[in-house]
C-alpha atoms as a PDB file:
ATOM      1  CA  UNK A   1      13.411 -13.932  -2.591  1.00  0.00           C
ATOM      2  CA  UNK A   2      14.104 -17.516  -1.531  1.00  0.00           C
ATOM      3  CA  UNK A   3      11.942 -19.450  -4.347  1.00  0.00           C
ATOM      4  CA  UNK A   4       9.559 -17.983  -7.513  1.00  0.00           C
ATOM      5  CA  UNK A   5       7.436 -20.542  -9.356  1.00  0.00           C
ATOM      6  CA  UNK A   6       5.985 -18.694 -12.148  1.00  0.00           C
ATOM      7  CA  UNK A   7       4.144 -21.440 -13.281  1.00  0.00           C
ATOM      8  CA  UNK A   8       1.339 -20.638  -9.888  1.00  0.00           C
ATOM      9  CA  UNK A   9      -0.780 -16.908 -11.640  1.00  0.00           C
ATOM     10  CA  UNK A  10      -2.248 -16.085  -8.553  1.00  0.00           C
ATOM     11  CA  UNK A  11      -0.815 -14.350  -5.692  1.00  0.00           C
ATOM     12  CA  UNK A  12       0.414 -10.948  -4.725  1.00  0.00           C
ATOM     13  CA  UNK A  13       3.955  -9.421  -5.567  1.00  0.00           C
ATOM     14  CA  UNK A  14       5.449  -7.493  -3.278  1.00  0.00           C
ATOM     15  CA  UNK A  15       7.476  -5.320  -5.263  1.00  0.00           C
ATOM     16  CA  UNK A  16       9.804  -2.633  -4.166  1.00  0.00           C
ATOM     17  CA  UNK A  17      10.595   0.964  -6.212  1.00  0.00           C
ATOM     18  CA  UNK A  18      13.590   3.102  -6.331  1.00  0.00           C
ATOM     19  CA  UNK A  19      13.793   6.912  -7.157  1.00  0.00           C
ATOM     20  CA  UNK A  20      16.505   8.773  -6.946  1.00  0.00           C
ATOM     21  CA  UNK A  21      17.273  12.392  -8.069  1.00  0.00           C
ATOM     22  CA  UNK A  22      21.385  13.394  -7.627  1.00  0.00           C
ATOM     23  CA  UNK A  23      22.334  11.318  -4.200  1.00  0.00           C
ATOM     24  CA  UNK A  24      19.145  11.162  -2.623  1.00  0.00           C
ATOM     25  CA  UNK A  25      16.706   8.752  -2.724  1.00  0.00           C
ATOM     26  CA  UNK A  26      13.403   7.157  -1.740  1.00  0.00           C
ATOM     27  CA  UNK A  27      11.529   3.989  -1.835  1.00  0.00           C
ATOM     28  CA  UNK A  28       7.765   3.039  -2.299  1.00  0.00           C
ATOM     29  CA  UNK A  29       6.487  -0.503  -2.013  1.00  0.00           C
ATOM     30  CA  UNK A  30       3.714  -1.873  -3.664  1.00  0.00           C
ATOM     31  CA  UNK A  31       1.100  -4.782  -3.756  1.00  0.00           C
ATOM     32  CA  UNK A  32       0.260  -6.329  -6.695  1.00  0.00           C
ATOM     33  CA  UNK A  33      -2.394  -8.822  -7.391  1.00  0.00           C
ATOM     34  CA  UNK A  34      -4.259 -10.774  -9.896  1.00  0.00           C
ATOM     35  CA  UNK A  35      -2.798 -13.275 -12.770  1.00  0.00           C
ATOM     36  CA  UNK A  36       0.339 -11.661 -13.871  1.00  0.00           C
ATOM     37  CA  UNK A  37       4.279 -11.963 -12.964  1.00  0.00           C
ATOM     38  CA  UNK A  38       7.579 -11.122 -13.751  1.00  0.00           C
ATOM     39  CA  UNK A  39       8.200  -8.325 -16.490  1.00  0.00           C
ATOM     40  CA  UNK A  40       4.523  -7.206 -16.332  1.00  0.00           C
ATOM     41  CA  UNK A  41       4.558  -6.513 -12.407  1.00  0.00           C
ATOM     42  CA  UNK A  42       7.401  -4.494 -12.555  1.00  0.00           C
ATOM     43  CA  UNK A  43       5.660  -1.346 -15.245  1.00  0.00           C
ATOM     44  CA  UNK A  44       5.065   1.615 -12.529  1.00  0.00           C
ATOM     45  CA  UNK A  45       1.724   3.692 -13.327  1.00  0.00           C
ATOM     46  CA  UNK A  46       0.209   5.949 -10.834  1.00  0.00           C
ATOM     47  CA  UNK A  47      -3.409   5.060 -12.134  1.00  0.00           C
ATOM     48  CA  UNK A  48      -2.528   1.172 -11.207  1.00  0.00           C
ATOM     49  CA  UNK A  49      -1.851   2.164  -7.450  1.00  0.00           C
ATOM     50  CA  UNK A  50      -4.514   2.687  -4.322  1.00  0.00           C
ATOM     51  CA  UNK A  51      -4.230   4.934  -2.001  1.00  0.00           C
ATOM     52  CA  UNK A  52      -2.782   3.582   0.588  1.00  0.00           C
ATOM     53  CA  UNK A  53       0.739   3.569  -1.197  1.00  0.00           C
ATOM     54  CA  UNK A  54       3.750   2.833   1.362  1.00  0.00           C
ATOM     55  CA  UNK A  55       6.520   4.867   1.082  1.00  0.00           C
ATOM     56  CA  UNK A  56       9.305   6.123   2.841  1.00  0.00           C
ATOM     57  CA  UNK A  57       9.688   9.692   0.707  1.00  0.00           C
ATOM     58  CA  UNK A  58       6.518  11.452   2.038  1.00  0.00           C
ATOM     59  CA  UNK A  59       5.629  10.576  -1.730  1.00  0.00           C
ATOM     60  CA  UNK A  60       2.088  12.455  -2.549  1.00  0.00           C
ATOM     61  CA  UNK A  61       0.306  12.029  -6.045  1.00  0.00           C
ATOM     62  CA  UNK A  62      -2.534  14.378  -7.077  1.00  0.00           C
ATOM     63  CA  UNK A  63      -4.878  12.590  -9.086  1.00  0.00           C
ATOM     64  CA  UNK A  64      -6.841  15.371 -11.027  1.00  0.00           C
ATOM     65  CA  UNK A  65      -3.576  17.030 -11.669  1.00  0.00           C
ATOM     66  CA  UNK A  66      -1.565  14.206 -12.427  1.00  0.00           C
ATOM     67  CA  UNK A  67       1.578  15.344 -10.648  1.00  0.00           C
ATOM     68  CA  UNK A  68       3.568  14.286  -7.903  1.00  0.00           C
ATOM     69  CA  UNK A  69       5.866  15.633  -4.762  1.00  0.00           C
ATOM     70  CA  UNK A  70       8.096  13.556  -2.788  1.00  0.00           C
ATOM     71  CA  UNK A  71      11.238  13.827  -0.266  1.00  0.00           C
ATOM     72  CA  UNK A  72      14.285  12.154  -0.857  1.00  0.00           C
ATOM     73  CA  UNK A  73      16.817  11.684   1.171  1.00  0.00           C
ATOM     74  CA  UNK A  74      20.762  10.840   1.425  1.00  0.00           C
ATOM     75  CA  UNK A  75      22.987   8.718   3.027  1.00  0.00           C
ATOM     76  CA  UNK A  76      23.406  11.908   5.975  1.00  0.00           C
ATOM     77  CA  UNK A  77      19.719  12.703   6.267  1.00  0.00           C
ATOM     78  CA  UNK A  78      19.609  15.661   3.931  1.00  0.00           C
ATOM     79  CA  UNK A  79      16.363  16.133   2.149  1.00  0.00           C
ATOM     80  CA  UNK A  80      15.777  17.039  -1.653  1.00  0.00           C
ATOM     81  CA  UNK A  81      12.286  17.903  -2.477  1.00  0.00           C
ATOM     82  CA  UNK A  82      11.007  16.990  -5.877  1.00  0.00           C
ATOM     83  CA  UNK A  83       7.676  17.352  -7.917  1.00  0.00           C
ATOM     84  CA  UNK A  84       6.311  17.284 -11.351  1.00  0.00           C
ATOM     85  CA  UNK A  85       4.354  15.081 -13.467  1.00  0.00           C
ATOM     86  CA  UNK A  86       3.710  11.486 -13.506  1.00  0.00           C
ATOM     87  CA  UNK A  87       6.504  11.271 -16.860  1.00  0.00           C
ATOM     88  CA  UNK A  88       8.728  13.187 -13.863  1.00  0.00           C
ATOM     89  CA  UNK A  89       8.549  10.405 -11.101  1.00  0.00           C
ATOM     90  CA  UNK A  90       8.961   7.502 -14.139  1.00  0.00           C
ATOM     91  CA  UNK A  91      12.141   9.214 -14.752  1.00  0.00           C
ATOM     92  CA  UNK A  92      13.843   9.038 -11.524  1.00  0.00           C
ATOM     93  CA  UNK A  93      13.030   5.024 -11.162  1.00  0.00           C
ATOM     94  CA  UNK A  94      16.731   3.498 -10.526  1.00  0.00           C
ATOM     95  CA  UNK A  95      15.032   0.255  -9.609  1.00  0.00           C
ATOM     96  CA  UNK A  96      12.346  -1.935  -9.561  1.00  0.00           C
ATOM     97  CA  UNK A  97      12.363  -5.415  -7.850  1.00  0.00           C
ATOM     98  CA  UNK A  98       9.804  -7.930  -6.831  1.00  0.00           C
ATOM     99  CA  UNK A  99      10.870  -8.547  -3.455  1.00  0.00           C
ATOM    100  CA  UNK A 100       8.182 -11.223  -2.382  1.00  0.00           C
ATOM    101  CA  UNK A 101       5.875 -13.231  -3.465  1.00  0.00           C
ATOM    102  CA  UNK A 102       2.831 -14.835  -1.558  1.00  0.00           C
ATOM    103  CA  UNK A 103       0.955 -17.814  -4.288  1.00  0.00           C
ATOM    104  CA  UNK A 104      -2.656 -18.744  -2.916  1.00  0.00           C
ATOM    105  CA  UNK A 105      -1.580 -22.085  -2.666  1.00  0.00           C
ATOM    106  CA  UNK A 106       1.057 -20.860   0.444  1.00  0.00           C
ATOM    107  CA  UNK A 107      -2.245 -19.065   2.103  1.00  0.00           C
END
């Protein structure tokens, strides 16, 4: 990211997550809103996304069941399948990273 002025609250993050079980891994990426930056934009919780949640893992999250399956991947294309529960996917996050940032004042 070329320039982050925390001092301008409103805009939307564009913030990028990491999982990764063994070698293989997947990515979801996230907008995020409202009057809030750094630290506080980077705290993953399924009941803070929408449902249109980009990924690149086939990543699926049941609502009423509060669990999760995904696909990860390797470096060769091999797939890993994983599922569990929300405390599950939390614990394969490598990484978190805001990796954009649009102020209203750049609209």
């Amino acid at each position: 990211m070329e320039n982050y002025n925390v001092s301008i609250r409103n805009g939307v993050h564009r913030v990028r997550v990491t999982l990764q079980q063994w070698k293989y891994k997947g990515h979801i990426w996230l907008n995020i809103g409202g009057n809030c930056y750094g630290r506080s934009i980077i705290d993953f919780d399924f009941d803070c996304v929408d449902d249109d949640l980009e990924n690149d893992c086939n990543l699926v999250y049941e609502e009423e069941d509060n669990c999760f399956t995904a696909i990860l991947k390797d470096d060769d294309g091999n797939e890993c399948v994983v599922e569990g529960e929300a405390d599950d996917f939390n614990d394969m996050i490598v990484a978190v990273e805001i990796i954009a940032y649009l102020s209203e004042e750049e609209d």
